[in-house]
Protein backbone atom coordinates (compact mmCIF):
# COMPACT_ATOMS: atom_id res chain seq x y z
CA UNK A 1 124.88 20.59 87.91
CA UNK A 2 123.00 17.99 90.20
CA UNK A 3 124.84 15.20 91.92
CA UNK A 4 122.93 12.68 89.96
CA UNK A 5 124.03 14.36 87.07
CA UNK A 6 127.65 13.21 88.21
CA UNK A 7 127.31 9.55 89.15
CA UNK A 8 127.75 7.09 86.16
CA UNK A 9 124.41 5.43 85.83
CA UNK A 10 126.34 2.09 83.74
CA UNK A 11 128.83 1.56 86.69
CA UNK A 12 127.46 -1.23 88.86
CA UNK A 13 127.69 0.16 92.04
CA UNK A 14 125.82 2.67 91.32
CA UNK A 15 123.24 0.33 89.81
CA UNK A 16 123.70 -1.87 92.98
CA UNK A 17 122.80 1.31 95.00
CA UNK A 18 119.94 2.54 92.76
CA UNK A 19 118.58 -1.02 93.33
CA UNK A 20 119.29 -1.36 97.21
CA UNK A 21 117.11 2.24 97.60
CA UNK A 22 114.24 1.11 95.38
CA UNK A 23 113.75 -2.42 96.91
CA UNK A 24 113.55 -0.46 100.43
CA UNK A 25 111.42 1.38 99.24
CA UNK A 26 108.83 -0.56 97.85
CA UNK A 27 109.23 -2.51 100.81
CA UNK A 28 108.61 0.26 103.00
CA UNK A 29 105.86 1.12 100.64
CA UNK A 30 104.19 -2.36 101.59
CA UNK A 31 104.14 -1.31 105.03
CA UNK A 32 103.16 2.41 105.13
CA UNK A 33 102.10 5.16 103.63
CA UNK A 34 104.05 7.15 100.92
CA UNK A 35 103.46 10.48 103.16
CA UNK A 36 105.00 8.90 106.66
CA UNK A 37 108.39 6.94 105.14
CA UNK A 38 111.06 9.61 105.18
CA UNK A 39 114.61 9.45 103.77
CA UNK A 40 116.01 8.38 107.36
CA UNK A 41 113.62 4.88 106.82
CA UNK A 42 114.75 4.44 103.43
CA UNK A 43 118.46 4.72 104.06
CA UNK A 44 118.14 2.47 107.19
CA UNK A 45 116.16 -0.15 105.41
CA UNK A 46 118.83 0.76 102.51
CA UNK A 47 122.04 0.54 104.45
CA UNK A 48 123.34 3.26 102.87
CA UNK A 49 123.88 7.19 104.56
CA UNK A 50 121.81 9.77 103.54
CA UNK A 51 124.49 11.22 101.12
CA UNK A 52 124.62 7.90 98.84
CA UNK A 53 120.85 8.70 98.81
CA UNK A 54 120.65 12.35 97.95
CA UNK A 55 123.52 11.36 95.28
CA UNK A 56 120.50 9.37 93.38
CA UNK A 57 117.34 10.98 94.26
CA UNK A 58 116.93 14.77 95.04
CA UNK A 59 114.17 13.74 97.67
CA UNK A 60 111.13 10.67 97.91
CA UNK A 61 109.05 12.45 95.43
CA UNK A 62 111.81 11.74 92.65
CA UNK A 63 112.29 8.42 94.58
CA UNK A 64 108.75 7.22 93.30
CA UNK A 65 108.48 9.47 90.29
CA UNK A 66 111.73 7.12 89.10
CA UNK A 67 110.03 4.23 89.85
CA UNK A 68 106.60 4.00 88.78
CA UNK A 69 106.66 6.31 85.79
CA UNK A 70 109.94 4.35 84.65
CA UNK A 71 107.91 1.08 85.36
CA UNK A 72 105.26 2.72 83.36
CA UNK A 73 106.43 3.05 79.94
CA UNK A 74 107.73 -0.97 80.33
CA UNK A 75 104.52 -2.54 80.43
CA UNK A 76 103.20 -0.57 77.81
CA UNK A 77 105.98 -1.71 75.42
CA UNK A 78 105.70 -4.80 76.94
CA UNK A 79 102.43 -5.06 75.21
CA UNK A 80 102.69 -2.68 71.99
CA UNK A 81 104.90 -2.97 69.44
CA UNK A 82 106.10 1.16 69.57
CA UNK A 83 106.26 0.72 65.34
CA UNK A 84 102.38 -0.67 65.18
CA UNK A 85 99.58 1.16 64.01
CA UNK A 86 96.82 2.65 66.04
CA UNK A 87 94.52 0.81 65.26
CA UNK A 88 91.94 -1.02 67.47
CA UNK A 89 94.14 -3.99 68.28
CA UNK A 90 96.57 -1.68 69.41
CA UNK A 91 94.51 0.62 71.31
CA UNK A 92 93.41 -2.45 73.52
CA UNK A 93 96.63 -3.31 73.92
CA UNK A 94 97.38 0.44 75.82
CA UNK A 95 94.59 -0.17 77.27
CA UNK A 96 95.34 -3.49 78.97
CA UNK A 97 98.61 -2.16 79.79
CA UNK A 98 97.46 0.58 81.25
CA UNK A 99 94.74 -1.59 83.56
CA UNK A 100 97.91 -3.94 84.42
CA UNK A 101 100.12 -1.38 85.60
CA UNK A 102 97.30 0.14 88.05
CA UNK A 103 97.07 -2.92 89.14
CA UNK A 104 100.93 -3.85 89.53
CA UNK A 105 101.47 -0.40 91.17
CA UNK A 106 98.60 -0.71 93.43
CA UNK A 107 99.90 -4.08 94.64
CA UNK A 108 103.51 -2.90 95.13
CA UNK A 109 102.32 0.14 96.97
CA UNK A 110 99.54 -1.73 99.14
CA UNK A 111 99.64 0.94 101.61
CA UNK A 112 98.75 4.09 99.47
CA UNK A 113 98.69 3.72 95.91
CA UNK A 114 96.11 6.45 95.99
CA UNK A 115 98.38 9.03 97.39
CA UNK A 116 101.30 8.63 95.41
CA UNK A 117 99.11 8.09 91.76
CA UNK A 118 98.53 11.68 91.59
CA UNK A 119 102.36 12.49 91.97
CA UNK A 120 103.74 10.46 89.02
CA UNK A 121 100.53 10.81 86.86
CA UNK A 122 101.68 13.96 84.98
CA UNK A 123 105.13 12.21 84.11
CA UNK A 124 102.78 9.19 83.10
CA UNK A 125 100.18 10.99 80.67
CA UNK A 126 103.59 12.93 78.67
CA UNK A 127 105.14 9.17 78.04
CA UNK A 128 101.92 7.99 77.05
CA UNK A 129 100.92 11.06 74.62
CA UNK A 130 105.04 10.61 73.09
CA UNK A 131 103.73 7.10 72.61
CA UNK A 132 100.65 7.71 71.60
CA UNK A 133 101.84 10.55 69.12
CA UNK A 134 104.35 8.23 67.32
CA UNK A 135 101.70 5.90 66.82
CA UNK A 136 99.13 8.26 65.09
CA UNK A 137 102.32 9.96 63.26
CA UNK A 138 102.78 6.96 61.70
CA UNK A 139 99.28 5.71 60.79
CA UNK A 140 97.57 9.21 60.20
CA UNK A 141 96.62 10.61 57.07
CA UNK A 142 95.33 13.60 58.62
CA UNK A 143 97.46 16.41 57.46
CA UNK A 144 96.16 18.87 60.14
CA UNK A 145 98.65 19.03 62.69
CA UNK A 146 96.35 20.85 65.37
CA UNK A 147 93.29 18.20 64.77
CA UNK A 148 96.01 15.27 65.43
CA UNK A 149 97.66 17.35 68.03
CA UNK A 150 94.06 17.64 69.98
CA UNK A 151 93.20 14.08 69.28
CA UNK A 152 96.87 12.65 70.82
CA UNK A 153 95.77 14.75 73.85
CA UNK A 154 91.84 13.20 74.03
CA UNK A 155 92.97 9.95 74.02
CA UNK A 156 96.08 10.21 76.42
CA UNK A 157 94.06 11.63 79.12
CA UNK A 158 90.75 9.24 78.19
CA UNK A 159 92.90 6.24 78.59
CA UNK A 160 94.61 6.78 81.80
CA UNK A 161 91.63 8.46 83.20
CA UNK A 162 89.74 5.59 82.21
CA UNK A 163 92.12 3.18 83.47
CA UNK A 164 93.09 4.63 86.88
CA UNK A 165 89.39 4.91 88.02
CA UNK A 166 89.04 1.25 86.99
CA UNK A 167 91.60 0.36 89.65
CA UNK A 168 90.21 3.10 92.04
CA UNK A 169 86.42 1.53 91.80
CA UNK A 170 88.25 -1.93 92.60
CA UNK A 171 88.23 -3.27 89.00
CA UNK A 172 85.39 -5.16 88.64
CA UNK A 173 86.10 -6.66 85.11
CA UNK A 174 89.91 -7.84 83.80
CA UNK A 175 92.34 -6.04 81.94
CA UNK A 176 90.43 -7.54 78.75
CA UNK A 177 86.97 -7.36 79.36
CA UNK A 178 87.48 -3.50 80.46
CA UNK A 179 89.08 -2.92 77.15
CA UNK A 180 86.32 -4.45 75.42
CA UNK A 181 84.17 -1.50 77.01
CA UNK A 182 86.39 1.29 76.35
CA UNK A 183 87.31 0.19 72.75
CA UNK A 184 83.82 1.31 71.66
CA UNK A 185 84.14 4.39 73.30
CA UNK A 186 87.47 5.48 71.70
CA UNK A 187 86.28 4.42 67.91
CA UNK A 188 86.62 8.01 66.93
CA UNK A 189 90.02 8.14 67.09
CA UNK A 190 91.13 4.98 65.62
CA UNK A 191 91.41 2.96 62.12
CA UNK A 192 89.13 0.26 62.09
């Protein structure tokens, strides 16, 4: 059993804590690089010991796992209703989302968003095929479970491929006018 698995994550302290080690974080994130803040910086910035630490986060890596991927799944709700359709409407939406929290997470970690992208991305792309999955589950008439299967996993990685080398390449266009370009591209696997 982990230590994490111990602490009560309703108590307020402990949400007090959680809160006091991610805001020095992404503080610390605004000022260096994901690769040179260590635990010591965190729990100085913090003001906690490196035990309260460790009794949240098993190391950094977890530290920013928790924090974007969690941050993740919120703005996509934030813009699609989880009981909708996939439809096209819908499929803009994830991708706006998507653009917006590139963008979010790139400002928040102005010192290396590219560094730490690739260490939450594989936590990212199994919330958004979940999502993705309940969407087509409910809208698809396609009684092949293999075809749907194959087509959940298409447009998971399409989208946040798409989307994160938008924000790599400096996005050029908004949130909206890059969906308008994708849309097209992702017909196949939509209702129209």
């Amino acid at each position: 059993m982990s230590i994490t698995s111990t602490l009560n994550l309703n108590d307020p302290r402990v949400i007090r804590t959680r809160q006091l080690i991610m805001d020095a974080f992404v503080f610390l994130l605004s000022k260096q690089n994901f690769n040179s803040i260590t635990i010591s910086d965190i729990t100085k910035k913090a003001t906690i010991n490196r035990a309260t630490f460790y009794a949240h986060f098993p190391d950094k890596f977890a530290l920013i796992d928790s924090m974007l991927a969690d941050a993740f799944i919120d703005f996509v709700k934030a813009r699609v209703n989880p009981s909708s359709t996939l439809d096209e409407g819908t499929v803009k939406s994830i991708v706006i989302a998507l653009c917006e929290y590139h963008e979010a997470s790139n400002k928040r970690c102005v010192r290396g968003y590219d560094d730490i992208a690739p260490l939450v991305e594989k936590n990212i792309k199994i919330q958004l095929q979940n999502f993705i999955s309940e969407l087509i589950n409910e809208s698809c008439e396609e009684s092949d479970s293999r075809t749907r299967e194959v087509a959940i996993i298409m447009m998971t990685w399409s989208i946040y491929g798409v989307t994160y080398r938008w924000n790599q390449d400096g996005r050029s266009e908004s949130p909206e006018q890059f969906a308008e370009i994708v849309i097209p591209l992702l017909k196949s696997f939509i209702k129209s």
